[in-house]
N, C-alpha and C. Protein backbone atom coordinates (compact mmCIF):
# COMPACT_ATOMS: atom_id res chain seq x y z
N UNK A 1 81.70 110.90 153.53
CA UNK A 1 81.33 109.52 153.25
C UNK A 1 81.16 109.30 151.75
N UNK A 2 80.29 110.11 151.07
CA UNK A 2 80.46 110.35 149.20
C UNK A 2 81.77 110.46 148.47
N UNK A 3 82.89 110.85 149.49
CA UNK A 3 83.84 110.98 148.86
C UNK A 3 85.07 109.81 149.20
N UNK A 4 84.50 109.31 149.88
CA UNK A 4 85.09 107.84 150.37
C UNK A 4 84.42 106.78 149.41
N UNK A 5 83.01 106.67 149.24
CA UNK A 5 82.75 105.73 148.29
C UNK A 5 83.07 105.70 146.96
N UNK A 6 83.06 107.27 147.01
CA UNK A 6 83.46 107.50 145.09
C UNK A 6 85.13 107.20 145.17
N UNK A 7 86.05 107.03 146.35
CA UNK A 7 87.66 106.77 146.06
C UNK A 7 87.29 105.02 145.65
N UNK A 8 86.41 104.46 146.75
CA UNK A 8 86.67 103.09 146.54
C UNK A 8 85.77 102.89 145.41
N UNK A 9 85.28 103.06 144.91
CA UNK A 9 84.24 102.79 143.90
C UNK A 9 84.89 102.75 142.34
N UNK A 10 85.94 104.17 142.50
CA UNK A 10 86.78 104.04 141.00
C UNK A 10 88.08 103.63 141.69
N UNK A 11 88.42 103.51 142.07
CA UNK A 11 90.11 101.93 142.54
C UNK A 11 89.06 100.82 142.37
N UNK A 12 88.19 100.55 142.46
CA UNK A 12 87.59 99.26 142.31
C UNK A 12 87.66 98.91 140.67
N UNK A 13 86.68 99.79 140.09
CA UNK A 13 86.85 100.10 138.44
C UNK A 13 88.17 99.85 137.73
N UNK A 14 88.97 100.63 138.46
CA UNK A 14 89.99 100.93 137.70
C UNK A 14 91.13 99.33 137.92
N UNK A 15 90.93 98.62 138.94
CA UNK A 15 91.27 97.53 138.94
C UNK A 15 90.41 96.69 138.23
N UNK A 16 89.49 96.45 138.28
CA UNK A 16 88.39 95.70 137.97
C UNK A 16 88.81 95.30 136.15
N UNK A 17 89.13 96.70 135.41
CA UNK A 17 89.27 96.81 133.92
C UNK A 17 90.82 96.42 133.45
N UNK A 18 91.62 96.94 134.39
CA UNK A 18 93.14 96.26 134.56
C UNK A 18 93.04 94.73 134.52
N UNK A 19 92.03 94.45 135.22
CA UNK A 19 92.66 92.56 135.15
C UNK A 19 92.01 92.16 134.48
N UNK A 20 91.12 92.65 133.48
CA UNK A 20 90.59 91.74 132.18
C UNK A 20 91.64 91.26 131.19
N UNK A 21 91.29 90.07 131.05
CA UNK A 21 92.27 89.66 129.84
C UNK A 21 92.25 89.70 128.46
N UNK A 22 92.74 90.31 127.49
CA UNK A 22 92.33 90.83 126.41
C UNK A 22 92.35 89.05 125.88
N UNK A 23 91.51 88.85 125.17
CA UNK A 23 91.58 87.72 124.15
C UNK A 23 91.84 88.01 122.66
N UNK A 24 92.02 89.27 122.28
CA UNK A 24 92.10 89.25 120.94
C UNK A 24 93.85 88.78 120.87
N UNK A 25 94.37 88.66 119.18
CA UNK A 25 95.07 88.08 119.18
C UNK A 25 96.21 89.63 118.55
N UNK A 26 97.36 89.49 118.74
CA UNK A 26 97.92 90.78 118.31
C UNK A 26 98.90 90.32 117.02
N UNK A 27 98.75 90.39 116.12
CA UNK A 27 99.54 90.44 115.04
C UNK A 27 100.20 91.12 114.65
N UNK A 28 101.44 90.47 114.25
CA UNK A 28 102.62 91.73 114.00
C UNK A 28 101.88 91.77 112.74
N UNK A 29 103.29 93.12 112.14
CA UNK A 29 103.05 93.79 111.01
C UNK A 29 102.85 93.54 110.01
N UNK A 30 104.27 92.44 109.86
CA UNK A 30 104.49 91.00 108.78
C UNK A 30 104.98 90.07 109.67
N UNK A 31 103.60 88.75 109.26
CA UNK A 31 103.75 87.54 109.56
C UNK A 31 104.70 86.99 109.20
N UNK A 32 105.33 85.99 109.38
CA UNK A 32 106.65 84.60 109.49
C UNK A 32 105.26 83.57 109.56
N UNK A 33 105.55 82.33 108.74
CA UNK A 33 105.15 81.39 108.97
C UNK A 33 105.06 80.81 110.37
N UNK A 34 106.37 80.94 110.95
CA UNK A 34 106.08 80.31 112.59
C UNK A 34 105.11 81.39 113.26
N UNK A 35 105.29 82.33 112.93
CA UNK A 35 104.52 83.53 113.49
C UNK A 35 102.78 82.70 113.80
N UNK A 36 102.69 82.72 112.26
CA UNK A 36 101.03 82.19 112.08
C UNK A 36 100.32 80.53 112.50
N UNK A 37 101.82 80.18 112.62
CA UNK A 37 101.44 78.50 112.80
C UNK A 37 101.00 78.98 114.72
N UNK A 38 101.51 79.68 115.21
CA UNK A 38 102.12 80.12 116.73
C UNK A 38 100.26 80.87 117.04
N UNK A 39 99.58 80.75 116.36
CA UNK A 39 98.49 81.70 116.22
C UNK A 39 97.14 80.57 116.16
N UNK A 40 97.99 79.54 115.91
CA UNK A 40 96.77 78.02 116.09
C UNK A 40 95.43 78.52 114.95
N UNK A 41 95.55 79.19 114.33
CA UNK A 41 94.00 79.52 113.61
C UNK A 41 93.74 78.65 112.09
N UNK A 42 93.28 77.62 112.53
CA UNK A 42 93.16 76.43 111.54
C UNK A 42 91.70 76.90 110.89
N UNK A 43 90.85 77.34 111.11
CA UNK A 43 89.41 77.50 110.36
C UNK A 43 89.39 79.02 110.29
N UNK A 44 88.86 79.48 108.75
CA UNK A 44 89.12 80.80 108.17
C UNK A 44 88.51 81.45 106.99
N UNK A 45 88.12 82.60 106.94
CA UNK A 45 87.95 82.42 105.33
C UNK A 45 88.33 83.33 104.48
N UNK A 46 88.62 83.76 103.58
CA UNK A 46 89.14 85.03 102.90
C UNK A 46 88.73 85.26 101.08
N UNK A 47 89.00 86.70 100.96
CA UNK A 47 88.73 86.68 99.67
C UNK A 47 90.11 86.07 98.68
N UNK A 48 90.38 85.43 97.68
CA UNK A 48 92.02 85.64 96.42
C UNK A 48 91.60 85.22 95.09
N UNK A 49 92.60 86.60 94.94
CA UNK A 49 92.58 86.35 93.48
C UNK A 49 93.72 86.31 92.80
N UNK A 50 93.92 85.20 92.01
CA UNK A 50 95.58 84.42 91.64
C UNK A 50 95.37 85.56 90.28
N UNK A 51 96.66 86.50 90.30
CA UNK A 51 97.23 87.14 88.74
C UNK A 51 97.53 86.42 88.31
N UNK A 52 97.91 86.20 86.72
CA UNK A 52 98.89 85.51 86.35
C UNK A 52 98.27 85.14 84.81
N UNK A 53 98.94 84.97 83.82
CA UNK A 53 98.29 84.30 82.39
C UNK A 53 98.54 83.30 82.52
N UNK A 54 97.36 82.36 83.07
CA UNK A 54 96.79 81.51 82.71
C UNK A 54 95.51 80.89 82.66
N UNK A 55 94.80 80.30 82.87
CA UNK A 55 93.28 79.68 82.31
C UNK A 55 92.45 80.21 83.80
N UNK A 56 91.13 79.95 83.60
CA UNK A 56 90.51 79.96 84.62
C UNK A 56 90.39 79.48 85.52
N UNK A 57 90.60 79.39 86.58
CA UNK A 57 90.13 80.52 87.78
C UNK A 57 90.57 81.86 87.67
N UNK A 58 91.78 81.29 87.15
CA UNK A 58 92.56 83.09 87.40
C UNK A 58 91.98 84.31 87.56
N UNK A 59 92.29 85.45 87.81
CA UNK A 59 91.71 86.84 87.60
C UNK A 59 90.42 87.82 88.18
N UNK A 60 89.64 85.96 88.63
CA UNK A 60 88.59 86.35 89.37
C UNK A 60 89.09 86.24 91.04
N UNK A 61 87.84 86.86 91.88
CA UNK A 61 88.35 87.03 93.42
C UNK A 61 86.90 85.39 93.77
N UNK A 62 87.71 84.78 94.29
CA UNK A 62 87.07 83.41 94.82
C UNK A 62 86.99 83.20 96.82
N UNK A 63 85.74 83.24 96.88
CA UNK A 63 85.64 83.31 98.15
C UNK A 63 86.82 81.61 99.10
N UNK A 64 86.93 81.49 99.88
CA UNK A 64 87.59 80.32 100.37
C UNK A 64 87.64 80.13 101.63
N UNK A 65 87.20 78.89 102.11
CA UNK A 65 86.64 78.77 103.37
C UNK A 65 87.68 77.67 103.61
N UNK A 66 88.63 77.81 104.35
CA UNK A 66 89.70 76.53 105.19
C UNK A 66 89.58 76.11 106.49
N UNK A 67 89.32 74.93 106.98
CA UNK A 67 88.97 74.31 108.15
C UNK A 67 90.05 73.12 108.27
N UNK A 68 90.40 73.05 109.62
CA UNK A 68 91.45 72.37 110.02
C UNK A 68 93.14 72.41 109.25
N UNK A 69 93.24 73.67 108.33
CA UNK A 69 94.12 74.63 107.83
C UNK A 69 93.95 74.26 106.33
N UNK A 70 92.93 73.51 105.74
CA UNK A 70 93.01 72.84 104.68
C UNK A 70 91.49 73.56 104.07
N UNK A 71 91.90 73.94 102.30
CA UNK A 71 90.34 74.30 101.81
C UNK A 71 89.39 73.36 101.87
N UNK A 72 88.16 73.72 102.09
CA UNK A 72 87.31 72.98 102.19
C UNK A 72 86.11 73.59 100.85
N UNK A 73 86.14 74.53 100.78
CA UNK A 73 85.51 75.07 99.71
C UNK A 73 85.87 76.48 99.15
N UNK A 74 85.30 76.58 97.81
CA UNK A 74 85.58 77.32 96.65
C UNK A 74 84.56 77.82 96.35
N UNK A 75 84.30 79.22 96.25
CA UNK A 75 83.22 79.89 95.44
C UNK A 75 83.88 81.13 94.10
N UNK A 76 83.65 80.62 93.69
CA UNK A 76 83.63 81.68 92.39
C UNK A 76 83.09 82.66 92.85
N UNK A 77 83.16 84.13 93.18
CA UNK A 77 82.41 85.34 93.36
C UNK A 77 81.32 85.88 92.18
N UNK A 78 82.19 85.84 91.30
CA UNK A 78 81.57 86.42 89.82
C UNK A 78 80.21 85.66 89.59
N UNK A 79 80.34 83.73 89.57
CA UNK A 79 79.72 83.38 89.10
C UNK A 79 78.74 82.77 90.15
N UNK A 80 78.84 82.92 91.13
CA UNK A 80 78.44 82.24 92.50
C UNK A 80 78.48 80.61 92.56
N UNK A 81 79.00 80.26 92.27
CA UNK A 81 79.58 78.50 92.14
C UNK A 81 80.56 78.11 92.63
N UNK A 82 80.35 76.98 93.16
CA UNK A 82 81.40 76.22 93.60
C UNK A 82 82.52 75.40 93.00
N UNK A 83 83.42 75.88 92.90
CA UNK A 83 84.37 75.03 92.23
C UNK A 83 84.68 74.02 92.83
N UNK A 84 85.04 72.75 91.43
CA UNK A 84 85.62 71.62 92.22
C UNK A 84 86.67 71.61 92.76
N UNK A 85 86.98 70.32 93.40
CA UNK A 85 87.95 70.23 94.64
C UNK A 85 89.00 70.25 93.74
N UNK A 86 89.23 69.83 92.68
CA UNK A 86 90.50 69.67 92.21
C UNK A 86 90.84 71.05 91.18
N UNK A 87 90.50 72.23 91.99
CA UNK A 87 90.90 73.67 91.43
C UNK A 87 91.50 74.04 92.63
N UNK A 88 91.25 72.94 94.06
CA UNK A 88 91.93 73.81 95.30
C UNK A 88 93.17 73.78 95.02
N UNK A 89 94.07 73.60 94.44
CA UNK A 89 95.54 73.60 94.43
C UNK A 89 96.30 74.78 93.87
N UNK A 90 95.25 75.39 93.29
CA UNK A 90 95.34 76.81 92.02
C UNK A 90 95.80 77.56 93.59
N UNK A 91 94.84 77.64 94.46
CA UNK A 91 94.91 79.14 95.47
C UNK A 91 95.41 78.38 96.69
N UNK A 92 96.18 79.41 97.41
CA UNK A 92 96.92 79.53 98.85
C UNK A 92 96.50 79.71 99.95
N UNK A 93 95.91 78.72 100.50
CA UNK A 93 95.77 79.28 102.17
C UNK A 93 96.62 80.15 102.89
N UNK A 94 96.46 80.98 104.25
CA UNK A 94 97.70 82.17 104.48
C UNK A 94 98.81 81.38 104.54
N UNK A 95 98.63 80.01 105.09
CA UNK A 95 99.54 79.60 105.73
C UNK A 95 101.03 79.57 104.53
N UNK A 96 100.60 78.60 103.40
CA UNK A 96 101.04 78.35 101.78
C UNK A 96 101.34 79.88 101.26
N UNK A 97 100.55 80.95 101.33
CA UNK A 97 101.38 82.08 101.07
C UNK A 97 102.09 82.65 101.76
N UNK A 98 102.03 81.99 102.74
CA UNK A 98 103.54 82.70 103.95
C UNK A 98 105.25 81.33 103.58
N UNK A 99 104.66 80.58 103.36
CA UNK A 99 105.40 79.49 102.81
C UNK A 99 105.97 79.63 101.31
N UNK A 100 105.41 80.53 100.49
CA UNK A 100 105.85 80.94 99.34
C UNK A 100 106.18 82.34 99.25
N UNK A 101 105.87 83.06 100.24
CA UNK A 101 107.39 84.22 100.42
C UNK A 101 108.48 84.10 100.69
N UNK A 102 108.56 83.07 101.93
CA UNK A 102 109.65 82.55 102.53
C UNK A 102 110.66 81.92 101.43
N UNK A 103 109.63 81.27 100.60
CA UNK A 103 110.46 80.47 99.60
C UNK A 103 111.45 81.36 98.41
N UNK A 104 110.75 82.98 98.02
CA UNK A 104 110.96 83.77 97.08
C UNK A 104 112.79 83.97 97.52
N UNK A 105 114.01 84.29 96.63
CA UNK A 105 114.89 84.96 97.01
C UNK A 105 114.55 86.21 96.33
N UNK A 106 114.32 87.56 96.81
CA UNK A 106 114.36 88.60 96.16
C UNK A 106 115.74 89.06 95.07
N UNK A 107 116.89 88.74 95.59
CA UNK A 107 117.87 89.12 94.40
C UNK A 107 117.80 87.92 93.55
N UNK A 108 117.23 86.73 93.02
CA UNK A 108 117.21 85.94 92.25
C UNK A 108 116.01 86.16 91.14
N UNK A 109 114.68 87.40 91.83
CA UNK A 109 113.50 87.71 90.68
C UNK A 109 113.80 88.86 90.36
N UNK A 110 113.13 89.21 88.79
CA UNK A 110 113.39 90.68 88.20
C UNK A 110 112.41 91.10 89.70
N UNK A 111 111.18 91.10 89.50
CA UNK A 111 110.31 91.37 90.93
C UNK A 111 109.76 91.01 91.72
N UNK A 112 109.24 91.60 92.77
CA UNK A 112 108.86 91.09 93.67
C UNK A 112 108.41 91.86 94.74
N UNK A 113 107.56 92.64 94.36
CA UNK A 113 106.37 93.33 95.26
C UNK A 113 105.59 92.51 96.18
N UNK A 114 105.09 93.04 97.37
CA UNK A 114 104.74 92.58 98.34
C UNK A 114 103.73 93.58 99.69
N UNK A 115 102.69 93.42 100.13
CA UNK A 115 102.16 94.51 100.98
C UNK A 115 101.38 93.32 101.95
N UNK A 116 101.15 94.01 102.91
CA UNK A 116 100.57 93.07 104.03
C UNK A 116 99.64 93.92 103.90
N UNK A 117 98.76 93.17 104.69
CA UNK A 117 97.21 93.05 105.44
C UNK A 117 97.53 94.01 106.69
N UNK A 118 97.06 95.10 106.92
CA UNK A 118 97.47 96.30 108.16
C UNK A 118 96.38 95.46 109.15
N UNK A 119 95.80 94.88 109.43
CA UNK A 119 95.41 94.34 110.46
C UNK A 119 95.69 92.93 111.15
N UNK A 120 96.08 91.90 110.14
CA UNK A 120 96.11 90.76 110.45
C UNK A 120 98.12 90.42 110.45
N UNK A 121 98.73 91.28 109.25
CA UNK A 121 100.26 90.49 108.93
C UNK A 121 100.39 89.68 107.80
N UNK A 122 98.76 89.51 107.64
CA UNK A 122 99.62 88.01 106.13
C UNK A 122 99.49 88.67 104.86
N UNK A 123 100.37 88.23 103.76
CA UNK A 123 100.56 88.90 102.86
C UNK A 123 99.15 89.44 102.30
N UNK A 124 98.84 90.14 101.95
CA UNK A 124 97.41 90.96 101.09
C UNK A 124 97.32 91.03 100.33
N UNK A 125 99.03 91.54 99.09
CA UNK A 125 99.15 91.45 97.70
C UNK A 125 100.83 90.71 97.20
N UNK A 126 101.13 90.13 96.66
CA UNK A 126 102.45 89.45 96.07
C UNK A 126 102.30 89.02 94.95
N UNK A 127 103.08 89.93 93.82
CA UNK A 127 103.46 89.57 92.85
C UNK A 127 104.91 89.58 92.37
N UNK A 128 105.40 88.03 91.83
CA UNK A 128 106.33 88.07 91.21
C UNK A 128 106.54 87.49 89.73
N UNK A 129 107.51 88.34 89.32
CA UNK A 129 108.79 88.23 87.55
C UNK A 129 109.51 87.84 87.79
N UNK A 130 109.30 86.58 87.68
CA UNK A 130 110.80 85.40 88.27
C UNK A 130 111.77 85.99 86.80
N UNK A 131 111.63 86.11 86.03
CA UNK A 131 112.69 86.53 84.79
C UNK A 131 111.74 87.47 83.60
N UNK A 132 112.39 88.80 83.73
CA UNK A 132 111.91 89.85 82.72
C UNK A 132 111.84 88.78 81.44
N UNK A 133 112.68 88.29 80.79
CA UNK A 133 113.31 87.58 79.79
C UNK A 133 111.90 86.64 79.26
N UNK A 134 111.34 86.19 80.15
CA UNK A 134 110.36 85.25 79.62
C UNK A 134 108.77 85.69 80.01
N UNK A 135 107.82 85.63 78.93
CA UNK A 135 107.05 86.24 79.14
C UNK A 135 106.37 85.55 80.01
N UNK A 136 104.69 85.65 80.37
CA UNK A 136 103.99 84.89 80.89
C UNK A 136 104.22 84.25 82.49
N UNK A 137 105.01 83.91 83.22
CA UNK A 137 104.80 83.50 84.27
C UNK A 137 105.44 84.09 85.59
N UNK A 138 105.21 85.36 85.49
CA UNK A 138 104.95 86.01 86.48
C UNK A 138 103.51 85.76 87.52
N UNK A 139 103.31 85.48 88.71
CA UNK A 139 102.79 84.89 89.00
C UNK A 139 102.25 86.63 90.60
N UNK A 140 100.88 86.02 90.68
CA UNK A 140 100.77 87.22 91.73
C UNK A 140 99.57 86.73 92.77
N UNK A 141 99.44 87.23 93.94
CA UNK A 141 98.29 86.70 94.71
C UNK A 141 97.35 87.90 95.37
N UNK A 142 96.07 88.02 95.25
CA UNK A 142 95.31 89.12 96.21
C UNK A 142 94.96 88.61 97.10
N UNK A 143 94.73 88.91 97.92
CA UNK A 143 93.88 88.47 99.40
C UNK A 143 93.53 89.20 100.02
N UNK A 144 91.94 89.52 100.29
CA UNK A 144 91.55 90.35 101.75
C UNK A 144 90.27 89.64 102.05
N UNK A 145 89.63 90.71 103.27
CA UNK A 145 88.11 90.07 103.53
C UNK A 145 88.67 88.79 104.58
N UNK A 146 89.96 88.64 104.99
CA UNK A 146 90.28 87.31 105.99
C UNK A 146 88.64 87.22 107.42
N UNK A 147 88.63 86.30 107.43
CA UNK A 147 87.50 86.57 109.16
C UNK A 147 88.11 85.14 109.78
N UNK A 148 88.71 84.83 110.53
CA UNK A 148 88.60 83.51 111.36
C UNK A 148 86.91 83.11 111.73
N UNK A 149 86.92 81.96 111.83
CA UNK A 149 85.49 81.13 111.92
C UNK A 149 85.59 80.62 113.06
């Protein structure tokens, strides 16, 4: 009889854990824009920090909080402040940096390095040398620390 309850007891289990439905979300390796649009995750927040010679913000890592796929706020890390709204245009939501890979032709830049995020897919680091030839606007992006909200 113990050995009858213990058969039905783990077939019960062992079904029981089978039909849970995983809710997490599985991300490929490297995201595609449709990939991420396909992923509905409109509220978010992440760490970036824009390379590049030019003025400030640059260089620093700025916290960024996007709701309904759009920034909603800016923190300076370094300085703990909020930047104004009209610095949101400087930095990329994932969505805008999946939209500006897409946009890159690799045989048209001297470079164009690139690494994903091993957990999520969206780019993590991208920098490009649209032309050795001219100094200065090589342009690059960091990103980590992503959490959906």
């Amino acid at each position: 009889m113990k050995r009858m309850f213990f058969y039905i007891s783990s077939f019960l289990l062992v079904f029981l854990i089978s039909s849970c439905k995983n809710e997490s979300i599985n991300f490929p390796e490297m995201l595609t824009h449709a990939q991420w649009q396909a992923f509905n995750i409109d509220n978010y927040e992440f760490e970036q920090r824009v390379v590049c010679f030019c003025a400030p913000p640059a260089g620093r890592f700025h916290k960024i909080t996007v709701e309904s796929g759009a920034i909603v706020e800016i923190i300076d890390l370094a300085e703990e402040r909020s930047l104004p709204s009209e610095n949101f245009s400087f930095f990329k939501t994932i969505s805008h940096l999946l939209e500006f890979v897409e946009s890159i032709n690799p045989d048209s830049v001297t470079i164009f390095n690139i690494e994903y995020d091993s957990n999520f897919g969206f780019p993590s680091s991208i920098y490009v040398d649209y032309d050795h030839r001219i100094a200065d606007e090589e342009i690059g992006y960091e990103t980590s620390n992503f959490k959906v909200n």
